[in-house]
Protein backbone atom coordinates (compact mmCIF):
# COMPACT_ATOMS: atom_id res chain seq x y z
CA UNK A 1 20.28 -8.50 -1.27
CA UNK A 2 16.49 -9.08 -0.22
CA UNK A 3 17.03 -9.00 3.57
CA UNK A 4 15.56 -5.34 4.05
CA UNK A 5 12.34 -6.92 2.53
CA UNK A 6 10.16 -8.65 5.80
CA UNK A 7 7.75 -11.01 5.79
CA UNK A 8 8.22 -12.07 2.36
CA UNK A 9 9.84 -15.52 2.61
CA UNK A 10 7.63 -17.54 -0.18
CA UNK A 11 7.70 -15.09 -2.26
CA UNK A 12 11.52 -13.39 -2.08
CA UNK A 13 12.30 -17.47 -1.86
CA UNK A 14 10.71 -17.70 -5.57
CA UNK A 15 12.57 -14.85 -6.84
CA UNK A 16 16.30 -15.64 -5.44
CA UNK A 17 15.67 -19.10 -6.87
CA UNK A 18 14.65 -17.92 -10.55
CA UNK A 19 17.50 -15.53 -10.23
CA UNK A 20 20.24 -18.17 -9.04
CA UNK A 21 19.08 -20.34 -11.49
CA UNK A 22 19.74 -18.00 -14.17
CA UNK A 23 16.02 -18.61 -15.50
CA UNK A 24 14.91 -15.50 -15.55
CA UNK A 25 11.34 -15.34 -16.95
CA UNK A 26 10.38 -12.58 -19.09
CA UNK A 27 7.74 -10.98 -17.50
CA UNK A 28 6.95 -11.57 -13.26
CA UNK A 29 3.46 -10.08 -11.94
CA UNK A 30 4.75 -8.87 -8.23
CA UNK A 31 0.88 -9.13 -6.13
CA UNK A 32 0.27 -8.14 -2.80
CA UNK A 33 -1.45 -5.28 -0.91
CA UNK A 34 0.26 -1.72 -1.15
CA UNK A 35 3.22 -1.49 1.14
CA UNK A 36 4.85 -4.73 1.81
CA UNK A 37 7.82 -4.64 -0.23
CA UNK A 38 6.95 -5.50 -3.84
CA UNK A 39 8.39 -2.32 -5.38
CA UNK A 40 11.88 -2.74 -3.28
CA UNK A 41 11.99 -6.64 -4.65
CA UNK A 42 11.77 -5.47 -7.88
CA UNK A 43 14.66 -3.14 -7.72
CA UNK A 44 16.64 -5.19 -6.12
CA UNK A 45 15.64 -8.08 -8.54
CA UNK A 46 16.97 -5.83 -10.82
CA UNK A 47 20.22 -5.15 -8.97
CA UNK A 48 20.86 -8.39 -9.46
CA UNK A 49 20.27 -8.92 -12.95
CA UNK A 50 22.79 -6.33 -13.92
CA UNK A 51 25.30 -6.29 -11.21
CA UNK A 52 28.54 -8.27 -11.87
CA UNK A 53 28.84 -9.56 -7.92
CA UNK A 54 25.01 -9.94 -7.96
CA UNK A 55 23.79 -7.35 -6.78
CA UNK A 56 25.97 -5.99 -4.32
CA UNK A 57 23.92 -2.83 -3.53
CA UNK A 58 27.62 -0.65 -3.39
CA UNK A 59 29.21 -0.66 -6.80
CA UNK A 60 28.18 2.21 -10.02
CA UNK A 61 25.55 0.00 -11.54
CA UNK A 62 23.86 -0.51 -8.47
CA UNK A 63 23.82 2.81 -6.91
CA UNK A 64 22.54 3.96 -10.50
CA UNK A 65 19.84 1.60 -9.70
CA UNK A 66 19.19 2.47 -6.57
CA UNK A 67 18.89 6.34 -7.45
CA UNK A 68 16.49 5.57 -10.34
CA UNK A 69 19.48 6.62 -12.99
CA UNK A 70 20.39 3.50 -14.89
CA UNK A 71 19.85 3.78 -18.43
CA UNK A 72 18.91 0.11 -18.84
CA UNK A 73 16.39 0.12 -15.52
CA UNK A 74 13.14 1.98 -15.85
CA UNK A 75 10.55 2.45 -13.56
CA UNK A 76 6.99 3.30 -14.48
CA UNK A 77 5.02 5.19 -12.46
CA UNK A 78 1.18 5.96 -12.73
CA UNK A 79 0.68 9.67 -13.62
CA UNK A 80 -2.41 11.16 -11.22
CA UNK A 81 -4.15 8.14 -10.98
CA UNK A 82 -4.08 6.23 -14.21
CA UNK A 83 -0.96 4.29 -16.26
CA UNK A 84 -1.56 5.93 -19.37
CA UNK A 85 -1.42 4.70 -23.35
CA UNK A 86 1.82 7.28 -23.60
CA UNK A 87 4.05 5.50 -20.88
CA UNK A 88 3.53 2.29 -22.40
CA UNK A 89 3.58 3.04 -25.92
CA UNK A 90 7.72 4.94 -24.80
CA UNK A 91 8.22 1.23 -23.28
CA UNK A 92 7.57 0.09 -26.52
CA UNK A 93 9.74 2.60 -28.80
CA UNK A 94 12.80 1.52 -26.54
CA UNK A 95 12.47 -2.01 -26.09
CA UNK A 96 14.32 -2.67 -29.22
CA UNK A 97 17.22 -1.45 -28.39
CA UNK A 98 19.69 -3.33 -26.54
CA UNK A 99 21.19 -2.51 -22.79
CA UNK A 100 23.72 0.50 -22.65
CA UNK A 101 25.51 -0.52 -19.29
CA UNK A 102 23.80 -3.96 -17.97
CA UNK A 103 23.17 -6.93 -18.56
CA UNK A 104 19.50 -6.81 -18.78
CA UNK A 105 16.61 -4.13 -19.74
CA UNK A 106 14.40 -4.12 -16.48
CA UNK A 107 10.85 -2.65 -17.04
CA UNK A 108 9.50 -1.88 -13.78
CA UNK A 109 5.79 -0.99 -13.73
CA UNK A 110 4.23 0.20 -11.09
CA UNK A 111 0.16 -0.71 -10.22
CA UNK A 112 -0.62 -2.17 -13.39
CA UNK A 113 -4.21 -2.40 -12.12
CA UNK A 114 -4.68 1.72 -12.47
CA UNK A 115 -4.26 0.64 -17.01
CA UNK A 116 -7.34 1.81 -18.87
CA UNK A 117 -8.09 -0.56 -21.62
CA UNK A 118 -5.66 1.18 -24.37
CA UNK A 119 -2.84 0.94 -21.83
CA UNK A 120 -3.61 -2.36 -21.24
CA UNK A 121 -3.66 -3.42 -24.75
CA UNK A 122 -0.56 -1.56 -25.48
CA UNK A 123 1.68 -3.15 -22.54
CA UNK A 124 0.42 -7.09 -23.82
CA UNK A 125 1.79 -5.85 -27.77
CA UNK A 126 5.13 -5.55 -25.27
CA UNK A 127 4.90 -8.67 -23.30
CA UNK A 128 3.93 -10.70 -26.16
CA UNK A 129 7.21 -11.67 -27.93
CA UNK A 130 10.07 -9.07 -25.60
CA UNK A 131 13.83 -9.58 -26.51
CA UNK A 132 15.37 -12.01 -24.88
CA UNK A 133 17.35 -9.61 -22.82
CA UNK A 134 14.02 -7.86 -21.58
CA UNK A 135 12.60 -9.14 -18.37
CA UNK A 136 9.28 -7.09 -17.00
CA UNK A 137 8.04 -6.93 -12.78
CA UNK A 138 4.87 -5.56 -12.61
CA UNK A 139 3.00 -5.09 -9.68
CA UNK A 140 -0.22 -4.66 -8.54
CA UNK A 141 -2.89 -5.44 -6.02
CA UNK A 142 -3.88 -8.38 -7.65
CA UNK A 143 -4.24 -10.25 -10.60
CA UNK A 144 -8.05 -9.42 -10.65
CA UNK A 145 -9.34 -7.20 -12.60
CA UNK A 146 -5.88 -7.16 -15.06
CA UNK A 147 -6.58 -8.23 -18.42
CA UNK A 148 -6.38 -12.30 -18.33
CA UNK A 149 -3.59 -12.13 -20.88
CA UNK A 150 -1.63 -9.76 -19.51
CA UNK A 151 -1.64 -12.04 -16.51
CA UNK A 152 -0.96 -15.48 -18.43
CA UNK A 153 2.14 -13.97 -19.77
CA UNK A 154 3.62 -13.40 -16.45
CA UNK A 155 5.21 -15.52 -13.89
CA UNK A 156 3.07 -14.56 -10.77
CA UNK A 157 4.36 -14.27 -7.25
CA UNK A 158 1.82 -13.25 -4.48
CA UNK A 159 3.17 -11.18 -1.54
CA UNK A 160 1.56 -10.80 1.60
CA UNK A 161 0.62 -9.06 4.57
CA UNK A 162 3.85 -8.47 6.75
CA UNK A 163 2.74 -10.18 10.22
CA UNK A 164 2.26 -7.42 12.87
CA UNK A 165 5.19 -8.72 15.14
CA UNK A 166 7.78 -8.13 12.29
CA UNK A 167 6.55 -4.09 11.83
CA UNK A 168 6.42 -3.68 15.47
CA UNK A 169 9.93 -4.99 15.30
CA UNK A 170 10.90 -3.08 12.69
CA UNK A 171 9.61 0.11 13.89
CA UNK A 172 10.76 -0.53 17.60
CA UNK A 173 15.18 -1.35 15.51
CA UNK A 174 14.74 0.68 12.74
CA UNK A 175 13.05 3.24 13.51
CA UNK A 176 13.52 4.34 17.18
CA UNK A 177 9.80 3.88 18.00
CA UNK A 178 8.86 2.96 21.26
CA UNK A 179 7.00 -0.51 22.41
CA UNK A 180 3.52 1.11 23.06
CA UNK A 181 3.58 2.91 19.89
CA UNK A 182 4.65 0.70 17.50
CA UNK A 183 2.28 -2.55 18.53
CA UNK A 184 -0.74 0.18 17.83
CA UNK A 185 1.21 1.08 14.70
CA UNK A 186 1.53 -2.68 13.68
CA UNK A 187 -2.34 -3.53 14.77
CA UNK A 188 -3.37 -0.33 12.44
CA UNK A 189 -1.23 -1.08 9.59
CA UNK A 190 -3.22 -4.02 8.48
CA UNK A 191 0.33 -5.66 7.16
CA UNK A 192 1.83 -2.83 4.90
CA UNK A 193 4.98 -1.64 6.45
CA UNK A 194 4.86 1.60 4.29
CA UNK A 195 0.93 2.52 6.33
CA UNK A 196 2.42 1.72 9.83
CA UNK A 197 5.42 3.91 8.60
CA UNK A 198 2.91 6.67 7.43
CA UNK A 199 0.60 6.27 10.33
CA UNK A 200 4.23 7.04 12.87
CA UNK A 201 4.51 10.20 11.01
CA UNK A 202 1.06 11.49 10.03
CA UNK A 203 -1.80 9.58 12.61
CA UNK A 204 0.40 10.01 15.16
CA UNK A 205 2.72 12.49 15.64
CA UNK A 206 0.37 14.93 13.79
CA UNK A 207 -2.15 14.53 16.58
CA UNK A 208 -4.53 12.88 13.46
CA UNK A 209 -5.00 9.73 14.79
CA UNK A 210 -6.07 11.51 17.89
CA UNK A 211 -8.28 14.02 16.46
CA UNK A 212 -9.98 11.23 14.75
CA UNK A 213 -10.87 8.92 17.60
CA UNK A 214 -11.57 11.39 19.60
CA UNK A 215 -14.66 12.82 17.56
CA UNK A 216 -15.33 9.30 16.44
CA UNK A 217 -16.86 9.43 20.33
CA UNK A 218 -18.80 12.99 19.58
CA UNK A 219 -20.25 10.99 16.02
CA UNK A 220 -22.59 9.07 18.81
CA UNK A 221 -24.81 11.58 18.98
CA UNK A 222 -25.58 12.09 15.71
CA UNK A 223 -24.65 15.87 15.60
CA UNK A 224 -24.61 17.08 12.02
CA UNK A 225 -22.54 19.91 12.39
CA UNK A 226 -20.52 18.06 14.34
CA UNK A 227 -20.08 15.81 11.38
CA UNK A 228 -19.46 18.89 8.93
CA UNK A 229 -16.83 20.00 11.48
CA UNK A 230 -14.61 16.82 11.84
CA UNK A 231 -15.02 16.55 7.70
CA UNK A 232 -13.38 19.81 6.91
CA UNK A 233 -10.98 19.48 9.65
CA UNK A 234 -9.81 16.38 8.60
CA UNK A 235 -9.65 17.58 5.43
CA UNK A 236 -7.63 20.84 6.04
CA UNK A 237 -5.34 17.72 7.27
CA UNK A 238 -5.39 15.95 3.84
CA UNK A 239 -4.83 18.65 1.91
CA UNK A 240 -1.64 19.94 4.35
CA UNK A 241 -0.26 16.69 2.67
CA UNK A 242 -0.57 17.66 -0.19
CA UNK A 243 1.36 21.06 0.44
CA UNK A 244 4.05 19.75 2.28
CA UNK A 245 4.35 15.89 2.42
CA UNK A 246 2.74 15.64 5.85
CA UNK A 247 -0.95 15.25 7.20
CA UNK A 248 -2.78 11.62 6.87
CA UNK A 249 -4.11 10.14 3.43
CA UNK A 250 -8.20 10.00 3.52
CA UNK A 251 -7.95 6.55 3.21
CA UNK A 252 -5.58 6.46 6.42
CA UNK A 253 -9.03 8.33 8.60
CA UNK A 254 -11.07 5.84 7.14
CA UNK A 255 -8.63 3.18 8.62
CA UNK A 256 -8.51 4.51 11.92
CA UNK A 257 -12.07 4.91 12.07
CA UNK A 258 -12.48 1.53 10.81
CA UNK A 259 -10.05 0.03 13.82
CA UNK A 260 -12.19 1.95 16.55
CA UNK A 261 -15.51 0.48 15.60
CA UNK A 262 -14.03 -2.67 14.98
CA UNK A 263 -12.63 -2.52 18.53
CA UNK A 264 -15.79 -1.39 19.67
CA UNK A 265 -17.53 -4.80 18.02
CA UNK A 266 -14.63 -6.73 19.41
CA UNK A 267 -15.31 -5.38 23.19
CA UNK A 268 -19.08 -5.93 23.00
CA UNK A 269 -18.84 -9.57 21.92
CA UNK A 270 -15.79 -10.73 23.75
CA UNK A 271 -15.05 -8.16 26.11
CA UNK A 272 -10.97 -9.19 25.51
CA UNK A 273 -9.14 -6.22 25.85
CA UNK A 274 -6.06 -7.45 24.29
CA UNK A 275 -7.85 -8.35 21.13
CA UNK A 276 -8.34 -4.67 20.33
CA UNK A 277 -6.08 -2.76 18.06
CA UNK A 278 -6.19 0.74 19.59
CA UNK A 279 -5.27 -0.74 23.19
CA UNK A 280 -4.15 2.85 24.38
CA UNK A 281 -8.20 3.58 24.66
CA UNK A 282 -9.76 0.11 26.00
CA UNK A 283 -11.41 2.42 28.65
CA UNK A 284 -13.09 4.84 26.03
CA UNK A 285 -14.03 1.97 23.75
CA UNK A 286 -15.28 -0.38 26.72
CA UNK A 287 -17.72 2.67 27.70
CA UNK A 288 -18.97 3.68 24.16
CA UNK A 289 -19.11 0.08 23.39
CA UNK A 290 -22.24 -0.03 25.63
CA UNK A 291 -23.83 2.42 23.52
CA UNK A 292 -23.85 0.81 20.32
CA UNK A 293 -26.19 -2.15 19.42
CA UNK A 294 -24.58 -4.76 17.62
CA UNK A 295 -26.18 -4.10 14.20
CA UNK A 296 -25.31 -0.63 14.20
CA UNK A 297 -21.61 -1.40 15.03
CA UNK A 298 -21.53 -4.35 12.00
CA UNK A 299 -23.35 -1.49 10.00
CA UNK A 300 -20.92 1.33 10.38
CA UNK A 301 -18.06 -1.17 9.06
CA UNK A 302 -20.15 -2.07 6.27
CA UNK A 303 -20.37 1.53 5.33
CA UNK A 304 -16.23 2.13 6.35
CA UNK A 305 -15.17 -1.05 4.18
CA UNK A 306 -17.85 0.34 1.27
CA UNK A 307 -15.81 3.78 1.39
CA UNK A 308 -12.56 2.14 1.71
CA UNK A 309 -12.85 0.46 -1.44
CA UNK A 310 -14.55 3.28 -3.22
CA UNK A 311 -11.41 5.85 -2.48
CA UNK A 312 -9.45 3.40 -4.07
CA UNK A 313 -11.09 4.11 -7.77
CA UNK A 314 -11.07 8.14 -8.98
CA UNK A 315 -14.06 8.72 -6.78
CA UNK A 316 -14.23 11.94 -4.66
CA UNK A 317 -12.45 11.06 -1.06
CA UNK A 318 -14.20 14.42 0.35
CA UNK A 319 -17.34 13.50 -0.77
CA UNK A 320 -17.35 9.71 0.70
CA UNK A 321 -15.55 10.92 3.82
CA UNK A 322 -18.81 13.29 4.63
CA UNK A 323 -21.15 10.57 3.38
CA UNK A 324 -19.21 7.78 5.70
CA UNK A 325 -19.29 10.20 8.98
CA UNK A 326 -22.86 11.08 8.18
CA UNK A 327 -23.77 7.17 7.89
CA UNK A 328 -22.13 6.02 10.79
CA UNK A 329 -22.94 9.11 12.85
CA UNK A 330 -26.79 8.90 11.85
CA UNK A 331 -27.08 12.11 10.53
């Protein structure tokens, strides 16, 4: 049932258990980064709970499941960027009633962490005293910054990074994607299957990935309109994504740009080319390497890692894109 999932043993072992056991708690907390499999756990946690064969993945209920149509199954999914009062509060009108086709009412909500307060609040009213034929996988980041007793109702179980050599393997089987590719895809993914997956599609065959490193040289001297340039072409990029499904995340540049001056710090203090992550330019990055003190290199991933984490709040992605490309370019 699980065996899609990779890279999950601990915590797929803690679920099978709980669900062969038949002591189902009422309310799981699914952690880990975005991307390694806690959503597809969930569902097929859920596959489980109302499947007569136990979740066989090819009978009604589950397909229903599967297809996001089961009346007792809900997912909940942030709307823009924030879980709001409304969702939760239609959680809570239909809690009461009992399941139509299953077994078991499955609430399945999505990034808990991206609750306001009155969300929040509304969702523990829920988890507080649920029917006994109500069971609750939320998932998030992490447990930090979720209200404490949101978190003490729940069973947690952590997921982690997938290790690199299970996505290159992945992508290399599954995918089609050849042996070069896919160990740059893995080393860029930083352990989320879905960004190594997105990066295949939108940093590489796109050209982004390329466009991006290759002005990430042209940021050395400092250039302002050189700056201004890469910024709105990257972001004519974004927004194609938007349109259409396709062209890189910000986030995803700020990833890529992150790997090449981490490679760049790598090659200046150990000079090991097969410790860097974009190995396809170990010639570019040996040369530029040169060029960089070490400060400045530690200093640009300061500022990368400071607009990483800010893109991942409702701040404006266009406006700390310029300001990272400006800081690291010293413009």
């Amino acid at each position: 049932m699980f065996n899609e999932i990779i890279g999950q043993e601990k915590a797929l072992g803690l679920i099978e258990s709980a669900l062969a056991s038949g002591n189902v708690s009422h309310a799981y907390l699914f952690t880990g980064p975005r991307g390694v499999g806690k959503t597809m756990a969930a569902v097929r946690a859920a596959m489980t709970l109302n499947c007569s064969q136990g979740g066989c993945g090819v009978c009604a209920s589950c397909l229903k499941i599967m297809k996001g149509a089961h009346p007792d199954v809900v997912i909940v999914e942030a709307e823009g960027n924030v879980l709001k009062i409304d969702q939760i509060r239609t959680i809570g009108k239909s809690i009461g009633l009992k399941p139509f086709e299953g077994k078991r009412k499955v609430y399945i909500i999505r990034n808990v962490e991206t609750m306001n307060a009155e969300s929040g609040n509304a969702l523990l009213r829920n988890l507080e005293e649920p029917p006994s034929y109500v069971t609750f996988i939320l998932t998030a980041a992490g447990a930090d910054g979720l209200l404490p007793t949101i978190v003490s109702r729940c069973q947690e179980v952590p997921f982690g990074g997938v290790p690199a050599a299970d996505i290159k393997a992945l992508l290399v089987t599954g995918f089609g994607i050849t042996e070069e590719k896919a160990e740059i895809l893995a080393s860029l993914s930083a352990g989320s299957v879905a960004k190594a997956l997105g990066l295949s599609e939108t940093g590489e065959e796109s050209g982004t990935r390329d466009y991006v490193l290759d002005n990430a040289a042209a940021l050395r001297t400092g250039d302002i309109l050189q700056v201004f340039a890469m910024k709105d072409e990257i972001m004519k990029m974004v927004k194609s994504r938007d349109k259409r499904d396709t062209g890189p995340a910000t986030s995803e540049v700020i990833d890529i740009l992150t790997s090449w001056y981490r490679d760049m710090l790598v090659m200046k203090e150990t000079g090991d080319q097969t410790l860097l992550v974009n190995k396809d330019r170990a010639s570019a990055i040996n040369e530029l390497a040169g060029t960089y003190g070490r400060d400045e290199l530690t200093n640009a991933l300061d500022v990368l890692t400071g607009a990483a984490g800010a893109m991942r709040t409702n701040a404006n992605k266009e406006l700390l894109l310029e300001y990272a490309l400006l800081a690291i370019s010293g413009g």
